[in-house]
Protein backbone atom coordinates (compact mmCIF):
# COMPACT_ATOMS: atom_id res chain seq x y z
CA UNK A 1 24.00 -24.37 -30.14
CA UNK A 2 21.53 -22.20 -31.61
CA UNK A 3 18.59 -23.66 -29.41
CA UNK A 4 20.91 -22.42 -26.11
CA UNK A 5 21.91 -19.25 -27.05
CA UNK A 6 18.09 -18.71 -28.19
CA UNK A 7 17.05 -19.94 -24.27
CA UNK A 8 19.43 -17.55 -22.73
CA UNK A 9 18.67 -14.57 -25.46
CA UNK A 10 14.89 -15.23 -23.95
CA UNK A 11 15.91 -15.76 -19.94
CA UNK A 12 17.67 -12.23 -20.54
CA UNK A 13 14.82 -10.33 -21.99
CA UNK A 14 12.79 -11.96 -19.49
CA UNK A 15 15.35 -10.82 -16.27
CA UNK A 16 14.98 -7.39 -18.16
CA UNK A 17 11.24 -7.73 -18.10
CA UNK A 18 11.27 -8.27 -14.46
CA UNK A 19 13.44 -5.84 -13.52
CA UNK A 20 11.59 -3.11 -15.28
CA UNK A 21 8.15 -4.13 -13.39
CA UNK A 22 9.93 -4.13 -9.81
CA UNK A 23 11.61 -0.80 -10.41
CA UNK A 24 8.03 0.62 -11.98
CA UNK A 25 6.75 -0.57 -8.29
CA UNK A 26 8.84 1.76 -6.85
CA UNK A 27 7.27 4.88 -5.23
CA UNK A 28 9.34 8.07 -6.82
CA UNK A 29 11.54 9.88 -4.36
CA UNK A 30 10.25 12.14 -1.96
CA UNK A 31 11.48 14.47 0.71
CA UNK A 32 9.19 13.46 2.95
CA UNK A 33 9.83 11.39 5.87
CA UNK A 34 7.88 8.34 4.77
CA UNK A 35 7.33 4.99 6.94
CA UNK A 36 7.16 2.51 4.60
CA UNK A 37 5.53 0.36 7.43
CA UNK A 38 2.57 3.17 8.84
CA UNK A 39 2.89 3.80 12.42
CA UNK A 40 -0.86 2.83 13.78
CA UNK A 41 -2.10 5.13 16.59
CA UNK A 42 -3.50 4.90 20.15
CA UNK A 43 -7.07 5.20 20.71
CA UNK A 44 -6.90 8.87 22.43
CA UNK A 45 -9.75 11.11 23.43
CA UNK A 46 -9.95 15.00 22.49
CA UNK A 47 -12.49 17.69 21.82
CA UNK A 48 -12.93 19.79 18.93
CA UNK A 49 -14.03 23.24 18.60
CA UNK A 50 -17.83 22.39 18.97
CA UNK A 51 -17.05 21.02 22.19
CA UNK A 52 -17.29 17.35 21.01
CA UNK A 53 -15.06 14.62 21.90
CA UNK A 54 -12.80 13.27 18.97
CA UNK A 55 -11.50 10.18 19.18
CA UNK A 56 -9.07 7.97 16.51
CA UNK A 57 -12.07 6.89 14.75
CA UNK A 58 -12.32 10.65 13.27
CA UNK A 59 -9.27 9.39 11.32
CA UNK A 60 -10.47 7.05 9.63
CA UNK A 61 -11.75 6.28 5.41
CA UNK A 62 -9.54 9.64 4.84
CA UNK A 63 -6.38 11.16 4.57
CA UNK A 64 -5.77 13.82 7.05
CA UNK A 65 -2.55 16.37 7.12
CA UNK A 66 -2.05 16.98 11.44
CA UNK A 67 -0.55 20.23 12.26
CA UNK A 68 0.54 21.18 15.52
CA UNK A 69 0.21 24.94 17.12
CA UNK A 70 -1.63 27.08 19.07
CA UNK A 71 -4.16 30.24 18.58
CA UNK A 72 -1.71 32.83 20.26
CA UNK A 73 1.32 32.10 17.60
CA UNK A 74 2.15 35.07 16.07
CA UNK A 75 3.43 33.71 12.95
CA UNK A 76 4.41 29.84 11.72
CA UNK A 77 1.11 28.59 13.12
CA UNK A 78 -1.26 31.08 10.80
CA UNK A 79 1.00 31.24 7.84
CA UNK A 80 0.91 27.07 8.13
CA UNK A 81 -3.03 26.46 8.14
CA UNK A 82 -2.77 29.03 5.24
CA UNK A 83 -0.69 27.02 2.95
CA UNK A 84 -2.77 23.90 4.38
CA UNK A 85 -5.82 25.60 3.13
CA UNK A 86 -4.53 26.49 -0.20
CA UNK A 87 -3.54 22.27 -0.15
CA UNK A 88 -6.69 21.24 0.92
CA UNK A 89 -8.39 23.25 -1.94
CA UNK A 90 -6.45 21.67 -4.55
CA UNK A 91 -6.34 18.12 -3.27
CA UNK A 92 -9.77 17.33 -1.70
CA UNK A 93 -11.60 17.17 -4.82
CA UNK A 94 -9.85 13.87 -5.67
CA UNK A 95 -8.79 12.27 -2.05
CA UNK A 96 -11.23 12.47 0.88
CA UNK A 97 -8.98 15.01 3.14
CA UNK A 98 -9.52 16.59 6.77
CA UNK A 99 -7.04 18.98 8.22
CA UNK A 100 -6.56 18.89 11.71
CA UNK A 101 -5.39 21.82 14.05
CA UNK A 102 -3.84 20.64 17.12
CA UNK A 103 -3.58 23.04 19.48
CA UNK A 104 -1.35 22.39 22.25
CA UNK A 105 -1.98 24.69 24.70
CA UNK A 106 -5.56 23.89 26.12
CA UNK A 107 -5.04 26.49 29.35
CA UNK A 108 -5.60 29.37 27.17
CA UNK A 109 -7.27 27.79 23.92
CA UNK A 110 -10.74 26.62 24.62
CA UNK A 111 -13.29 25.80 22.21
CA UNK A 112 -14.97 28.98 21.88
CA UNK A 113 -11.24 30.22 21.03
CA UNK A 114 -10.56 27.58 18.71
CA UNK A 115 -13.52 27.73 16.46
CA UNK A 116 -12.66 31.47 15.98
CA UNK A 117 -9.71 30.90 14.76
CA UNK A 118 -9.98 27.99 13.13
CA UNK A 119 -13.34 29.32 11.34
CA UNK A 120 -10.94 31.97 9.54
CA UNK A 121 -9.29 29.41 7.65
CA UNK A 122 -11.74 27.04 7.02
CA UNK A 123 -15.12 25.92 9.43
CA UNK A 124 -14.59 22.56 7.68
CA UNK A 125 -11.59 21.91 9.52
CA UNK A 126 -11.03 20.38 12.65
CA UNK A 127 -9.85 22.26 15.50
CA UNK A 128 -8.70 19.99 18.88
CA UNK A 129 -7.27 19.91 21.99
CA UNK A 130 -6.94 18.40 25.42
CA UNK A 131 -5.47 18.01 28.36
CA UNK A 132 -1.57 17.57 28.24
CA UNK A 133 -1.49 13.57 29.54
CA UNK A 134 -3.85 13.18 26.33
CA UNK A 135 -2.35 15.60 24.12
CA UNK A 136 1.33 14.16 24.58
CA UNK A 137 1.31 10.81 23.90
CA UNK A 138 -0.60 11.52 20.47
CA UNK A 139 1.60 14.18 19.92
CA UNK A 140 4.89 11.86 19.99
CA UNK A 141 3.07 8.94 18.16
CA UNK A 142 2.87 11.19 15.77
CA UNK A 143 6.17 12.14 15.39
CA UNK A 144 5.79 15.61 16.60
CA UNK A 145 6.73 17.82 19.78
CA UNK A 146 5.92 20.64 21.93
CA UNK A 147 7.08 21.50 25.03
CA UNK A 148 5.17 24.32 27.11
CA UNK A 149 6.49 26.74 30.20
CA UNK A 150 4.94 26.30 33.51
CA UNK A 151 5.08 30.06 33.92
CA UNK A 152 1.69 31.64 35.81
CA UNK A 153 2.16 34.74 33.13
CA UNK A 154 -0.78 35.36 30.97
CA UNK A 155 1.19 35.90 27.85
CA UNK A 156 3.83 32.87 27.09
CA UNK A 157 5.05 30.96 23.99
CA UNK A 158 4.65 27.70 23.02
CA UNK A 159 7.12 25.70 20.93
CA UNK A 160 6.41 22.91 18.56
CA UNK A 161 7.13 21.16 15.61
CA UNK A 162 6.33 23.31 12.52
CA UNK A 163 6.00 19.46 10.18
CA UNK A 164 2.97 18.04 9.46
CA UNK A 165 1.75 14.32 9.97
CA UNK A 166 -0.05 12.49 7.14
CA UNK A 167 -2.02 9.95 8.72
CA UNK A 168 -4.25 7.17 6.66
CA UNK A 169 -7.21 6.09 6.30
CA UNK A 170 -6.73 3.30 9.12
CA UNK A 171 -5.20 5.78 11.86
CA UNK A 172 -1.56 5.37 11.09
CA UNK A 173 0.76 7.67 10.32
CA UNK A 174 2.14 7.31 7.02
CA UNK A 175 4.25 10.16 6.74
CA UNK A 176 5.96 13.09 7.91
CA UNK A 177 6.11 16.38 5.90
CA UNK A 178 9.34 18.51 7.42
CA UNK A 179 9.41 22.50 6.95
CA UNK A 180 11.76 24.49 5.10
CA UNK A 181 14.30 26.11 7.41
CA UNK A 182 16.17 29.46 5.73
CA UNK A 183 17.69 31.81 7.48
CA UNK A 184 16.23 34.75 9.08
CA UNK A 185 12.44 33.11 7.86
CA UNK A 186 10.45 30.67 10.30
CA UNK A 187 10.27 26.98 9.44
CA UNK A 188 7.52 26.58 6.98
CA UNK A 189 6.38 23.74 4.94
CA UNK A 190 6.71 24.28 0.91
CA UNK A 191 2.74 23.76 0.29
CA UNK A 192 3.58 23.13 -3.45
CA UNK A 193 5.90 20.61 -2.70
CA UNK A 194 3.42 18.88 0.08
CA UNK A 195 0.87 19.08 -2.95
CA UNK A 196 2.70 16.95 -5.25
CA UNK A 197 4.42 14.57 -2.77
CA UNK A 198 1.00 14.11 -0.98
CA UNK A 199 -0.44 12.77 -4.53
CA UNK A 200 2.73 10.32 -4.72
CA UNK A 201 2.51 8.94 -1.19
CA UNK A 202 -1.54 8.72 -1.76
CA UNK A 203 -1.60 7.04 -4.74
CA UNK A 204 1.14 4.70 -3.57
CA UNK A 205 -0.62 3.94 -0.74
CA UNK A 206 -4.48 4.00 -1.46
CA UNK A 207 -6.59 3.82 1.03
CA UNK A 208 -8.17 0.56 2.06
């Protein structure tokens, strides 16, 4: 009798064992949008602000953070690359990190355009754009969106997505980090909380 109640006593601790290894598996909760599966990407075909073509292989052996916008926003597009700055200093000393400006509105935003602006923030960074039946289909692989008037006025505005993509080391996208909306502010993503859920996706994920 002893002998079986000694088996189970030792099945138990070992179910407990177990248990306690699966759950440490676990990646800890995040607010993110996170595809447990990453969402590869299309071989596409930009240019950056030097003028050079990009193409998916830029993505890859790195994390990069993928912001949407445009140089003539007068506010979530700046106050974004800021915070992404401020990120990018504190992260890219431990994970090999690009940021990546998209700009989605290549009639006025040419390269000369974009490296001014993007230069500002941080020369380091890349700075692309295209022509719309290039731009678009990235764009929603991504899980982003922008949608653009076809107004003949010089001065128009653009809208997009104000989240930013996290896409591996392989050219997936592995995440999606969503802004904070409060009222009367525009949508902006917390960079502290991007900080530390960026280091929990990363390290859950490592790079291949």
């Amino acid at each position: 009798m002893q002998a079986v109640q000694l088996w189970r006593l030792s099945f138990l601790v070992l179910g407990l064992v177990l248990l306690g290894a699966c759950s440490d598996n676990k990646m800890a909760n995040v607010n993110a949008l996170v595809y447990e599966q990453a969402k590869p990407l299309n071989e596409f075909t930009l240019q950056d602000q030097h003028n050079q073509t990009v193409t998916k292989q830029a993505f890859l052996n790195r994390w990069n953070l993928v912001f949407l916008g445009y140089t003539s926003c007068p506010d979530i597009c700046p106050l974004t690359l800021a915070k992404l700055q401020g990120a990018y200093n504190t992260l890219s000393d431990n994970y090999p990190l690009q940021i990546w400006f998209m700009s989605v509105d290549p009639k006025r935003d040419n390269a000369a355009k974009r490296k001014a602006y993007i230069d500002y923030f941080n020369p380091d960074f890349l700075a692309v754009s295209g022509e719309h039946k290039n731009l678009f289909p990235l764009v929603r692989e991504l899980g982003l969106i922008y949608a653009i008037s076809d107004s003949d006025e010089q001065e128009y505005a653009v809208d997009h997505s104000a989240s930013v993509a996290l896409v591996d080391g392989s050219g997936a996208v592995r995440a999606i980090f969503k802004p904070e909306f409060q009222q009367g502010q525009v949508p902006l993503i917390n960079a502290s909380e991007l900080i530390k859920e960026f280091k929990i996706i990363a390290d859950y994920y490592p790079l291949n």
